[in-house]
N, C-alpha and C. Protein backbone atom coordinates (compact mmCIF):
# COMPACT_ATOMS: atom_id res chain seq x y z
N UNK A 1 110.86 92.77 96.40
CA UNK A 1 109.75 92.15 95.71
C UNK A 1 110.01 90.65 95.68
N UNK A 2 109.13 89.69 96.18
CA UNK A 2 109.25 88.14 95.61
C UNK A 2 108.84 88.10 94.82
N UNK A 3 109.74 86.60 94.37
CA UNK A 3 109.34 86.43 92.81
C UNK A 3 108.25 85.60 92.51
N UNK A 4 107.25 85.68 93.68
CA UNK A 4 105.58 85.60 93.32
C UNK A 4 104.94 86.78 92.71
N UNK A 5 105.61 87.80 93.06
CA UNK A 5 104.65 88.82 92.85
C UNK A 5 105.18 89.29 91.01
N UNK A 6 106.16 88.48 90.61
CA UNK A 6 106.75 88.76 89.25
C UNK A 6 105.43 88.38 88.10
N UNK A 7 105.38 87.48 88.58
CA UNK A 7 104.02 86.36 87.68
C UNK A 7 102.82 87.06 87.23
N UNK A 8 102.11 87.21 86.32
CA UNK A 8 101.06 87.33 85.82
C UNK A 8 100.55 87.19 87.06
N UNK A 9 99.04 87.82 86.97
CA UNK A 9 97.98 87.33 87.65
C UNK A 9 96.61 86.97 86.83
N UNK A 10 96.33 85.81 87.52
CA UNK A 10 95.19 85.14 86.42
C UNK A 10 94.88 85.85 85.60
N UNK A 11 94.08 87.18 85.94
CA UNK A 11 92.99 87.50 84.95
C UNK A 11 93.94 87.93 83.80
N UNK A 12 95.04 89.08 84.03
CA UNK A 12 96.10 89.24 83.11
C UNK A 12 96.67 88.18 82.31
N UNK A 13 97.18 86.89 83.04
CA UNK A 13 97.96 85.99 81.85
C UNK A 13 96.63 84.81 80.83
N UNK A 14 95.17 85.15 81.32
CA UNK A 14 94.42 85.00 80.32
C UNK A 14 93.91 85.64 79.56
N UNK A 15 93.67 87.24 79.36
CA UNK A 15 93.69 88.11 78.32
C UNK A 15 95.01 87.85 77.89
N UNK A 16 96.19 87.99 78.35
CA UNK A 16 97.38 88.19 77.22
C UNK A 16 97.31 86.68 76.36
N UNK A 17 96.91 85.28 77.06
CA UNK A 17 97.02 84.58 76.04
C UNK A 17 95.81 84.26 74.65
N UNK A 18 94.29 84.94 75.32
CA UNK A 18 93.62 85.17 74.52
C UNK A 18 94.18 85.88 73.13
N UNK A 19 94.72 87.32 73.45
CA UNK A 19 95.38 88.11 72.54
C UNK A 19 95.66 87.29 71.65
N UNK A 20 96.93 86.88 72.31
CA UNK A 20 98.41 85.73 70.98
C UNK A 20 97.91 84.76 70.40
N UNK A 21 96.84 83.96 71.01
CA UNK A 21 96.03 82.79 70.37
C UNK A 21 95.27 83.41 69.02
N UNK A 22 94.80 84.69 69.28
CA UNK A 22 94.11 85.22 68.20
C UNK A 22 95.31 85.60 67.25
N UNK A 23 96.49 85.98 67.55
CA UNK A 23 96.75 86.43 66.62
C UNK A 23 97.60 85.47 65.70
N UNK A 24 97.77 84.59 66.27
CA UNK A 24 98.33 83.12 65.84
C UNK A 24 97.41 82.58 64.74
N UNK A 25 95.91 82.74 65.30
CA UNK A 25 94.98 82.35 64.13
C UNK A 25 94.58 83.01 63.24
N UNK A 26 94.67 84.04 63.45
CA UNK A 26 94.98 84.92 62.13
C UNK A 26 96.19 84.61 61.10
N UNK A 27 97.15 84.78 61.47
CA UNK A 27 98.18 84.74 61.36
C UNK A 27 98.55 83.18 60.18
N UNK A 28 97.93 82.84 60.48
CA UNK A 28 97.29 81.31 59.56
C UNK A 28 96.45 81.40 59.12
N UNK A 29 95.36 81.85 59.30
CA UNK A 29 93.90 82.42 58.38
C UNK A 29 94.46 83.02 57.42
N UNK A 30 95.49 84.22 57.34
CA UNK A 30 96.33 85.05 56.55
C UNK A 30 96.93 83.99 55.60
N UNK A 31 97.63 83.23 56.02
CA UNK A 31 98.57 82.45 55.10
C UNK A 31 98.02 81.61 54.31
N UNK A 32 96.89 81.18 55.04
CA UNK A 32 96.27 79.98 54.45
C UNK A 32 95.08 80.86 53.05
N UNK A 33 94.92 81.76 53.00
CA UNK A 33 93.78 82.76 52.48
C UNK A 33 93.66 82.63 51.02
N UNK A 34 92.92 82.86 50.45
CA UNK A 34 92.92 83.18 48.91
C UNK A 34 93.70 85.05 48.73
N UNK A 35 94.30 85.16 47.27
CA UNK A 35 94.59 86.40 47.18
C UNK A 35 92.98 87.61 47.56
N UNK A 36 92.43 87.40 47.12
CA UNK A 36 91.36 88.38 47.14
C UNK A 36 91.07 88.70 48.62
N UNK A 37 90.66 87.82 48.81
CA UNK A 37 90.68 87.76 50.58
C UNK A 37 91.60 88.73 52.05
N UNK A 38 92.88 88.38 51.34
CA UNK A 38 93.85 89.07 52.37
C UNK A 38 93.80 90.37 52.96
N UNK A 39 93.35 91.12 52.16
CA UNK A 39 93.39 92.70 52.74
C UNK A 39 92.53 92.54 54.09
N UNK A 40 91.03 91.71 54.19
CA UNK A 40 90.15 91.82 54.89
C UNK A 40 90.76 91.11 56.09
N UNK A 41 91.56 90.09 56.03
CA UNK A 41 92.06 89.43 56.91
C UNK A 41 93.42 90.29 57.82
N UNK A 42 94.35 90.82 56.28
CA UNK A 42 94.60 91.62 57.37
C UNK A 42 94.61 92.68 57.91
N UNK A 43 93.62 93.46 57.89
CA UNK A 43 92.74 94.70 58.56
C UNK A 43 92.34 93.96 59.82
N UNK A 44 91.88 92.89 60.35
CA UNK A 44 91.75 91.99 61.60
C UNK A 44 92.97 91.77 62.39
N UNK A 45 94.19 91.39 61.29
CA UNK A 45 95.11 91.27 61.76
C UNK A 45 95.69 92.67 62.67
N UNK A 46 95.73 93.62 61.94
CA UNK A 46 96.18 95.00 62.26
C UNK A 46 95.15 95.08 63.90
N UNK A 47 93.88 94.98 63.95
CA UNK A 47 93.06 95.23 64.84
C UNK A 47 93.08 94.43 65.99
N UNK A 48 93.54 93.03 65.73
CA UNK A 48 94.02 92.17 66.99
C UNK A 48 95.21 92.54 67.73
N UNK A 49 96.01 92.99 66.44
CA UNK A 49 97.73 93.67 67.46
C UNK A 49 97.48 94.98 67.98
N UNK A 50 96.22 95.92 67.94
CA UNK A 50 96.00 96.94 68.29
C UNK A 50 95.70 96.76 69.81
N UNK A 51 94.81 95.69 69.89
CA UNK A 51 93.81 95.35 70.89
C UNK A 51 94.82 94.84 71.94
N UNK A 52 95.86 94.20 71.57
CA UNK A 52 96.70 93.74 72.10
C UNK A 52 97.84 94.58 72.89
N UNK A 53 98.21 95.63 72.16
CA UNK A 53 98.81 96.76 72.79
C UNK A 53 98.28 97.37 73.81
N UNK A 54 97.05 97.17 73.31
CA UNK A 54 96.00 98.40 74.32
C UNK A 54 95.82 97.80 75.96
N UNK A 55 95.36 96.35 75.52
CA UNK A 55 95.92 95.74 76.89
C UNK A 55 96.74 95.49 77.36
N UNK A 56 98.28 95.07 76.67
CA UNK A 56 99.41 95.54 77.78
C UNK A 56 99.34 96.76 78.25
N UNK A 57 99.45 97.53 77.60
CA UNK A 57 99.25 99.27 78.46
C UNK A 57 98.60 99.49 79.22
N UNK A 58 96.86 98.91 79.47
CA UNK A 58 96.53 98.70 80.74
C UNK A 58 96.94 97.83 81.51
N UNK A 59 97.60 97.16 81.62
CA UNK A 59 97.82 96.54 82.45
C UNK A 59 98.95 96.80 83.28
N UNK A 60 100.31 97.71 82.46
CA UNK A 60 101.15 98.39 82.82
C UNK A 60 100.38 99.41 83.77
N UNK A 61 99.88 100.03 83.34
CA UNK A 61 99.04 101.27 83.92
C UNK A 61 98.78 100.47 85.30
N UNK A 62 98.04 100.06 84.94
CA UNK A 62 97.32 98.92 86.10
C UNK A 62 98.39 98.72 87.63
N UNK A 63 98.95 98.21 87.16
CA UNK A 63 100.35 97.76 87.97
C UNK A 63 100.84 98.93 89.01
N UNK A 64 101.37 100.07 87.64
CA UNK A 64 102.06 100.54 88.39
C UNK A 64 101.28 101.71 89.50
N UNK A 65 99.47 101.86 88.90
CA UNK A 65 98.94 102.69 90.05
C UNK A 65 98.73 101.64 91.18
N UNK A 66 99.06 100.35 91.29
CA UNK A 66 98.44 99.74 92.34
C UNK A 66 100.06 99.93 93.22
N UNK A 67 101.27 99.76 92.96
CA UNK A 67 102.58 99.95 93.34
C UNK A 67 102.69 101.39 93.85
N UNK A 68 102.30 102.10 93.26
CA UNK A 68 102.12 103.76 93.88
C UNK A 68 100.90 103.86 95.22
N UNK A 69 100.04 103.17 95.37
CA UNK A 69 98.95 103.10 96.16
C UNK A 69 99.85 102.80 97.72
N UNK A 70 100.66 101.39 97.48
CA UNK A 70 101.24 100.61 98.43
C UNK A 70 100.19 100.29 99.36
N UNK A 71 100.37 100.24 100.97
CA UNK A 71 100.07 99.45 101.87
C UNK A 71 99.12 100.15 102.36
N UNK A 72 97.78 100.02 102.65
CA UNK A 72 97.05 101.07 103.25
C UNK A 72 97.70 101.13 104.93
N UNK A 73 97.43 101.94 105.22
CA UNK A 73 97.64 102.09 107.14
C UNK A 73 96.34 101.39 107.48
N UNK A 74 96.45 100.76 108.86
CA UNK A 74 96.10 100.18 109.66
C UNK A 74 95.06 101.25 110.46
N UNK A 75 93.57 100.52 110.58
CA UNK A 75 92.91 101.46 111.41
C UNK A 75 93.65 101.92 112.77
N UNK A 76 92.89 103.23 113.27
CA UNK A 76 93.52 103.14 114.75
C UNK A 76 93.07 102.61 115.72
N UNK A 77 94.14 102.23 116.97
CA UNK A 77 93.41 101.10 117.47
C UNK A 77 92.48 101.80 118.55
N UNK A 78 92.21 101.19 119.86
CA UNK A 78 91.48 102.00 120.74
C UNK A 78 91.93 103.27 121.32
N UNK A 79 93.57 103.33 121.34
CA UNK A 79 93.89 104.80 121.62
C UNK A 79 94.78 105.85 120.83
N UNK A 80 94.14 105.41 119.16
CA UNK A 80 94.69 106.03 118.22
C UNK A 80 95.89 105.47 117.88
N UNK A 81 96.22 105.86 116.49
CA UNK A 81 97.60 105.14 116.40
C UNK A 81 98.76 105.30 116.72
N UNK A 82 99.47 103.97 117.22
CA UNK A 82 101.19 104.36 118.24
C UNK A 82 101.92 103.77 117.37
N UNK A 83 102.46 104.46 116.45
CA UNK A 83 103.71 104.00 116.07
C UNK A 83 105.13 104.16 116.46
N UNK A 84 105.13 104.47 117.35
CA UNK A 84 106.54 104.92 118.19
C UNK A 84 107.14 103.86 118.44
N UNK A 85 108.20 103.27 119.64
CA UNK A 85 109.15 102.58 119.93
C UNK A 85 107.74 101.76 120.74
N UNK A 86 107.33 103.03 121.64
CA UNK A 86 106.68 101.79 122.20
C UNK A 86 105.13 100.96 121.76
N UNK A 87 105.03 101.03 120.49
CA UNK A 87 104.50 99.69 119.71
C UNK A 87 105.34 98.47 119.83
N UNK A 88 106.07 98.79 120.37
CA UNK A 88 106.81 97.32 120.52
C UNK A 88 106.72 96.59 121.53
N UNK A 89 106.13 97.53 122.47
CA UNK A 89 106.65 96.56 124.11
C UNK A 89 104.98 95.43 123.83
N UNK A 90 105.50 94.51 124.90
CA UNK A 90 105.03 93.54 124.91
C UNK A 90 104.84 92.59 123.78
N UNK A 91 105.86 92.70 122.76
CA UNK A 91 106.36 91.93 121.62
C UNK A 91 107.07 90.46 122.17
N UNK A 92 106.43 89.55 121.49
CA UNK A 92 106.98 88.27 122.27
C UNK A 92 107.96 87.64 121.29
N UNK A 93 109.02 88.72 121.92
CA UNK A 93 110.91 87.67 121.35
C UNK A 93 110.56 86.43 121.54
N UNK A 94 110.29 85.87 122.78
CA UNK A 94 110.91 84.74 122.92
C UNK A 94 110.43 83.55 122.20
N UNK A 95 108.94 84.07 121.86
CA UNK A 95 107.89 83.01 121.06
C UNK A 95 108.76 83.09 119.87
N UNK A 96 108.89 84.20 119.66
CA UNK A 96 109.39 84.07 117.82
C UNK A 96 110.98 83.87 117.46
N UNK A 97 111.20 83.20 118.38
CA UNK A 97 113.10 83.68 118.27
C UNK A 97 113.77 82.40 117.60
N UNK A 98 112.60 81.39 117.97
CA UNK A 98 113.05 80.11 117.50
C UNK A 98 112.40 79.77 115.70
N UNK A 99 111.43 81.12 115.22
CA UNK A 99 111.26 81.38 113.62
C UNK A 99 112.31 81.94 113.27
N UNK A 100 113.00 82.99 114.13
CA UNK A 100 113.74 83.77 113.35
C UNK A 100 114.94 83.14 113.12
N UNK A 101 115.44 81.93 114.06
CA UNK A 101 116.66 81.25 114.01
C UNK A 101 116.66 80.09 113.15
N UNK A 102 115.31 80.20 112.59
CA UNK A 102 115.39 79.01 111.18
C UNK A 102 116.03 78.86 110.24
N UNK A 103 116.31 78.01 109.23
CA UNK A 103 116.89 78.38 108.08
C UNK A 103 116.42 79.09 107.22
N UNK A 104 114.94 79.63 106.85
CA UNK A 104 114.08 79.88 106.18
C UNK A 104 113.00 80.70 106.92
N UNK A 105 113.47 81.29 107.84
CA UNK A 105 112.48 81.98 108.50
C UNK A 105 112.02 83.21 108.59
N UNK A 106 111.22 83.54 108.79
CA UNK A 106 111.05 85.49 108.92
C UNK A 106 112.08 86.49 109.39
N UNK A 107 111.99 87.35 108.47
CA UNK A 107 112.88 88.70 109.32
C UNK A 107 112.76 89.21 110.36
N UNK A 108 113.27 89.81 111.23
CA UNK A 108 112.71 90.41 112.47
C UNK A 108 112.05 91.76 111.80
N UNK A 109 112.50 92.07 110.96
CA UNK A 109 111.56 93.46 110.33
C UNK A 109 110.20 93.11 110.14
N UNK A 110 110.53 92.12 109.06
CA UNK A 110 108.77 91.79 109.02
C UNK A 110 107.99 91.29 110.20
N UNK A 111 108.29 90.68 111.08
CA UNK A 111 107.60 90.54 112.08
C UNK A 111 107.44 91.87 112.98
N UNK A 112 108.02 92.66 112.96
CA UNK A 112 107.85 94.11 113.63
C UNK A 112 106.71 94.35 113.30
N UNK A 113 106.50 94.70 111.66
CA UNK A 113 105.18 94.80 110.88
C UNK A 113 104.48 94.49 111.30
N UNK A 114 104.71 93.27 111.22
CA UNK A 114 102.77 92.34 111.37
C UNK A 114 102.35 92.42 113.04
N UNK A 115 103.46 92.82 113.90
CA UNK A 115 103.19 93.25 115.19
C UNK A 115 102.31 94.50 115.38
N UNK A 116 102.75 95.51 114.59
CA UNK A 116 102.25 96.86 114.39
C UNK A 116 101.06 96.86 113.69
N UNK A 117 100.59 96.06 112.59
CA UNK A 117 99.52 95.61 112.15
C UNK A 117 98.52 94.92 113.09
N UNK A 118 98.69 93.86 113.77
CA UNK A 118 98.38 93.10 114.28
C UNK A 118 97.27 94.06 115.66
N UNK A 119 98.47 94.98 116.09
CA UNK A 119 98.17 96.20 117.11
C UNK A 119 96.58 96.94 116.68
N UNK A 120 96.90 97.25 115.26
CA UNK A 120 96.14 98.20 114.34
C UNK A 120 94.77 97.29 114.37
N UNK A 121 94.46 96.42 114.86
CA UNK A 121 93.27 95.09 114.41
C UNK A 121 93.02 94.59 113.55
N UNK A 122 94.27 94.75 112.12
CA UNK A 122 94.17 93.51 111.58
C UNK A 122 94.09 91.99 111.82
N UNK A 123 93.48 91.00 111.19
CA UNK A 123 93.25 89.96 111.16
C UNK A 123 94.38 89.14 110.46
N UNK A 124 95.11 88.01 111.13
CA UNK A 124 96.57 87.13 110.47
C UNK A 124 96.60 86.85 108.96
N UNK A 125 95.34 86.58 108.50
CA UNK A 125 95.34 85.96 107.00
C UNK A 125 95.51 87.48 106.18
N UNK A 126 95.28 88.23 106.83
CA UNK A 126 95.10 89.64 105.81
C UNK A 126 96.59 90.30 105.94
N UNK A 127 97.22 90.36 107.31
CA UNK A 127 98.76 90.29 107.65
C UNK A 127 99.48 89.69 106.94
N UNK A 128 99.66 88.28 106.82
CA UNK A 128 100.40 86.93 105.82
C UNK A 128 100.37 87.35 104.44
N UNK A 129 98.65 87.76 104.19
CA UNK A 129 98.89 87.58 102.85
C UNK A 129 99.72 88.59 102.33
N UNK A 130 100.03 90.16 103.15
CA UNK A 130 100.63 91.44 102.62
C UNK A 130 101.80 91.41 102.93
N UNK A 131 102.44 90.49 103.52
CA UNK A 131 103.94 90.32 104.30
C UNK A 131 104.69 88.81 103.80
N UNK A 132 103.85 88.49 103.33
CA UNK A 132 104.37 87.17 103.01
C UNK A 132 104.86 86.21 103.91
N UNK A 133 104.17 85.81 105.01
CA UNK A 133 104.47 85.46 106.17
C UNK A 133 103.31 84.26 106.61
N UNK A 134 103.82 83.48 107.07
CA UNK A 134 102.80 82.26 107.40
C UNK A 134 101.82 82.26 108.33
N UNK A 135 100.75 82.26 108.06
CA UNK A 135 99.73 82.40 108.89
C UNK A 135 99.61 82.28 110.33
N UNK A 136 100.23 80.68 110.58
CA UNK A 136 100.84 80.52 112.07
C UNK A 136 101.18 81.53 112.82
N UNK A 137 102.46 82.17 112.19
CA UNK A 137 103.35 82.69 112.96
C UNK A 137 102.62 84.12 113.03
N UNK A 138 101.73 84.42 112.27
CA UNK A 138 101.13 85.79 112.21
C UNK A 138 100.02 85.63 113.53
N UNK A 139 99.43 84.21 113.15
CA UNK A 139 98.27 83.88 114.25
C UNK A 139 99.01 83.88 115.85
N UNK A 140 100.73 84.03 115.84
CA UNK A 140 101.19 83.92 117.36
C UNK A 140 101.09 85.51 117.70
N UNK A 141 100.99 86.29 117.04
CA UNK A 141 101.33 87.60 116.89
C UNK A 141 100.33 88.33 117.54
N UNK A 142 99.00 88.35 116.91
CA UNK A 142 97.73 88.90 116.61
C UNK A 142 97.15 88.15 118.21
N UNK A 143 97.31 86.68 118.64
CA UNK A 143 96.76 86.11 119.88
C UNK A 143 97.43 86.99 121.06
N UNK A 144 98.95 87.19 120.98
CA UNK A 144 99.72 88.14 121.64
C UNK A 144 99.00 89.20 122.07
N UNK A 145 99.19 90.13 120.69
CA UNK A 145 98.09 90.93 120.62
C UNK A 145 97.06 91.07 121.49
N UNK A 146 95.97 90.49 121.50
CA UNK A 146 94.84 90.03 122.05
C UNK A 146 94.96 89.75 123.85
N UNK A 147 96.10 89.21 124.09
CA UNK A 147 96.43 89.04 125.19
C UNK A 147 96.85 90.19 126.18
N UNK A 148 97.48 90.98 125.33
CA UNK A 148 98.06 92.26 126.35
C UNK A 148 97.39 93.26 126.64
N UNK A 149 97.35 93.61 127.72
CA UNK A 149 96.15 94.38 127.92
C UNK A 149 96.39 95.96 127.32
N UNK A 150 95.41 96.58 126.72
CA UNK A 150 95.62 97.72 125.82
C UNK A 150 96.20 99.00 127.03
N UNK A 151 97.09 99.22 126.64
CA UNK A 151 97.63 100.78 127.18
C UNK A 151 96.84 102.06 126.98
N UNK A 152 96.81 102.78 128.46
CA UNK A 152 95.77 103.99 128.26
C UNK A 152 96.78 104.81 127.63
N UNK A 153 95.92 106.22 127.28
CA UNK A 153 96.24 107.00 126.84
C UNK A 153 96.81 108.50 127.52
N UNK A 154 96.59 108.08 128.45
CA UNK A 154 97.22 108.90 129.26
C UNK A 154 98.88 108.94 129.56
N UNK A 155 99.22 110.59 129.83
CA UNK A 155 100.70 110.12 129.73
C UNK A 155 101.08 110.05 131.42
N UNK A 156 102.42 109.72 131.44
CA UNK A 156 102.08 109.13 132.96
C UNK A 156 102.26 110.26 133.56
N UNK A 157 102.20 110.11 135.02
CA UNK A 157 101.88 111.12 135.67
C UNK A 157 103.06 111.88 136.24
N UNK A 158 102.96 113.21 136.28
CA UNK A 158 104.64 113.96 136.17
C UNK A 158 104.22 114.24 138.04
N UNK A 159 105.88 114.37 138.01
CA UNK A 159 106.15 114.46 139.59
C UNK A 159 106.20 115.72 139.93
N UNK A 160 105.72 115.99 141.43
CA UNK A 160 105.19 116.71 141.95
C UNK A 160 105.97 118.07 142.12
N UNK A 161 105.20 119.02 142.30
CA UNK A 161 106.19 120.14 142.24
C UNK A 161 107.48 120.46 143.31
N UNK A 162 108.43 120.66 143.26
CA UNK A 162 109.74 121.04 144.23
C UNK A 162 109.22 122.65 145.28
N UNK A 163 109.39 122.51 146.38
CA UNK A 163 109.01 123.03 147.17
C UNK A 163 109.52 123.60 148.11
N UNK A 164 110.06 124.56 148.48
CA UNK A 164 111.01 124.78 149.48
C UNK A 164 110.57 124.52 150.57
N UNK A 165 111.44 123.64 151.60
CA UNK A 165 111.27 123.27 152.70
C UNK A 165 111.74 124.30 153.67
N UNK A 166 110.92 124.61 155.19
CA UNK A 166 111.65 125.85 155.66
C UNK A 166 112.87 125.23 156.85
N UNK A 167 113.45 126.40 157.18
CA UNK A 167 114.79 125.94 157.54
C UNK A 167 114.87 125.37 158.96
């Protein structure tokens, strides 16, 4: 997991700070209150930390069915899907050899991926964004892609039958 994906996401870290802001002002509405007053204030109080629970728990919830979902598969391509060894051929080492020898550069795993993706007809920005991988280098991938001419489906052709020759 990167530690982008640790972070809140918008809509989440503005309900959770909505929550605390409310309950902060309560929380001073309370203090600041006349005696008579308080019970009503804090029956609000009680109902803001309710509200508040309720949305971390969805949001836990939230999380962890989207983590159980994971990666959808990749449509199939024109001759169904190949995930075997040979999804690989016509993989261009040599383009990418000088990312992988960076200081900071992609894995060869993940680029396997976005090769196999790439195969599947995904599009680079939709690759990058699920791999964490720079658009560029996804865009060398996917043009690759595009370049090689698609493999039939046929398996190759088996050799001919053995025959006795006469003497």
């Amino acid at each position: 997991m990167t530690p982008g994906k640790l972070l809140p996401r918008r809509g989440e870290a503005a309900g959770l700070l909505t929550v605390l802001t409310l309950l902060v002002l309560e929380g001073v509405a309370l203090g600041t209150a006349s005696e008579p007053n308080r019970p009503v204030i804090g029956a609000a109080l009680i109902g803001a930390a309710g509200s508040g629970l309720l949305l971390t728990a969805a949001l836990l919830v939230g999380r962890r069915l989207a983590a159980r979902r994971g990666l959808p598969l990749p449509p199939p391509g024109p001759n169904g899907p190949d995930y075997s060894a040979r999804a690989l051929e016509g993989f261009p080492m040599e383009a990418v050899r000088p990312l992988l020898l960076a200081e900071h550069g992609p894995r060869l795993d993940q680029l396997y991926a976005a090769w196999v993706l790439a195969l599947g007809g995904r599009t680079a920005p939709w690759i990058a964004r699920r791999l964490d991988l720079p658009v560029p280098t996804v865009r060398l991938l996917v043009d690759t892609v595009r370049q090689v001419p698609h493999r039939t489906a046929e398996p190759p052709a088996a050799a001919p039958p053995l025959t006795a020759s006469p003497p």
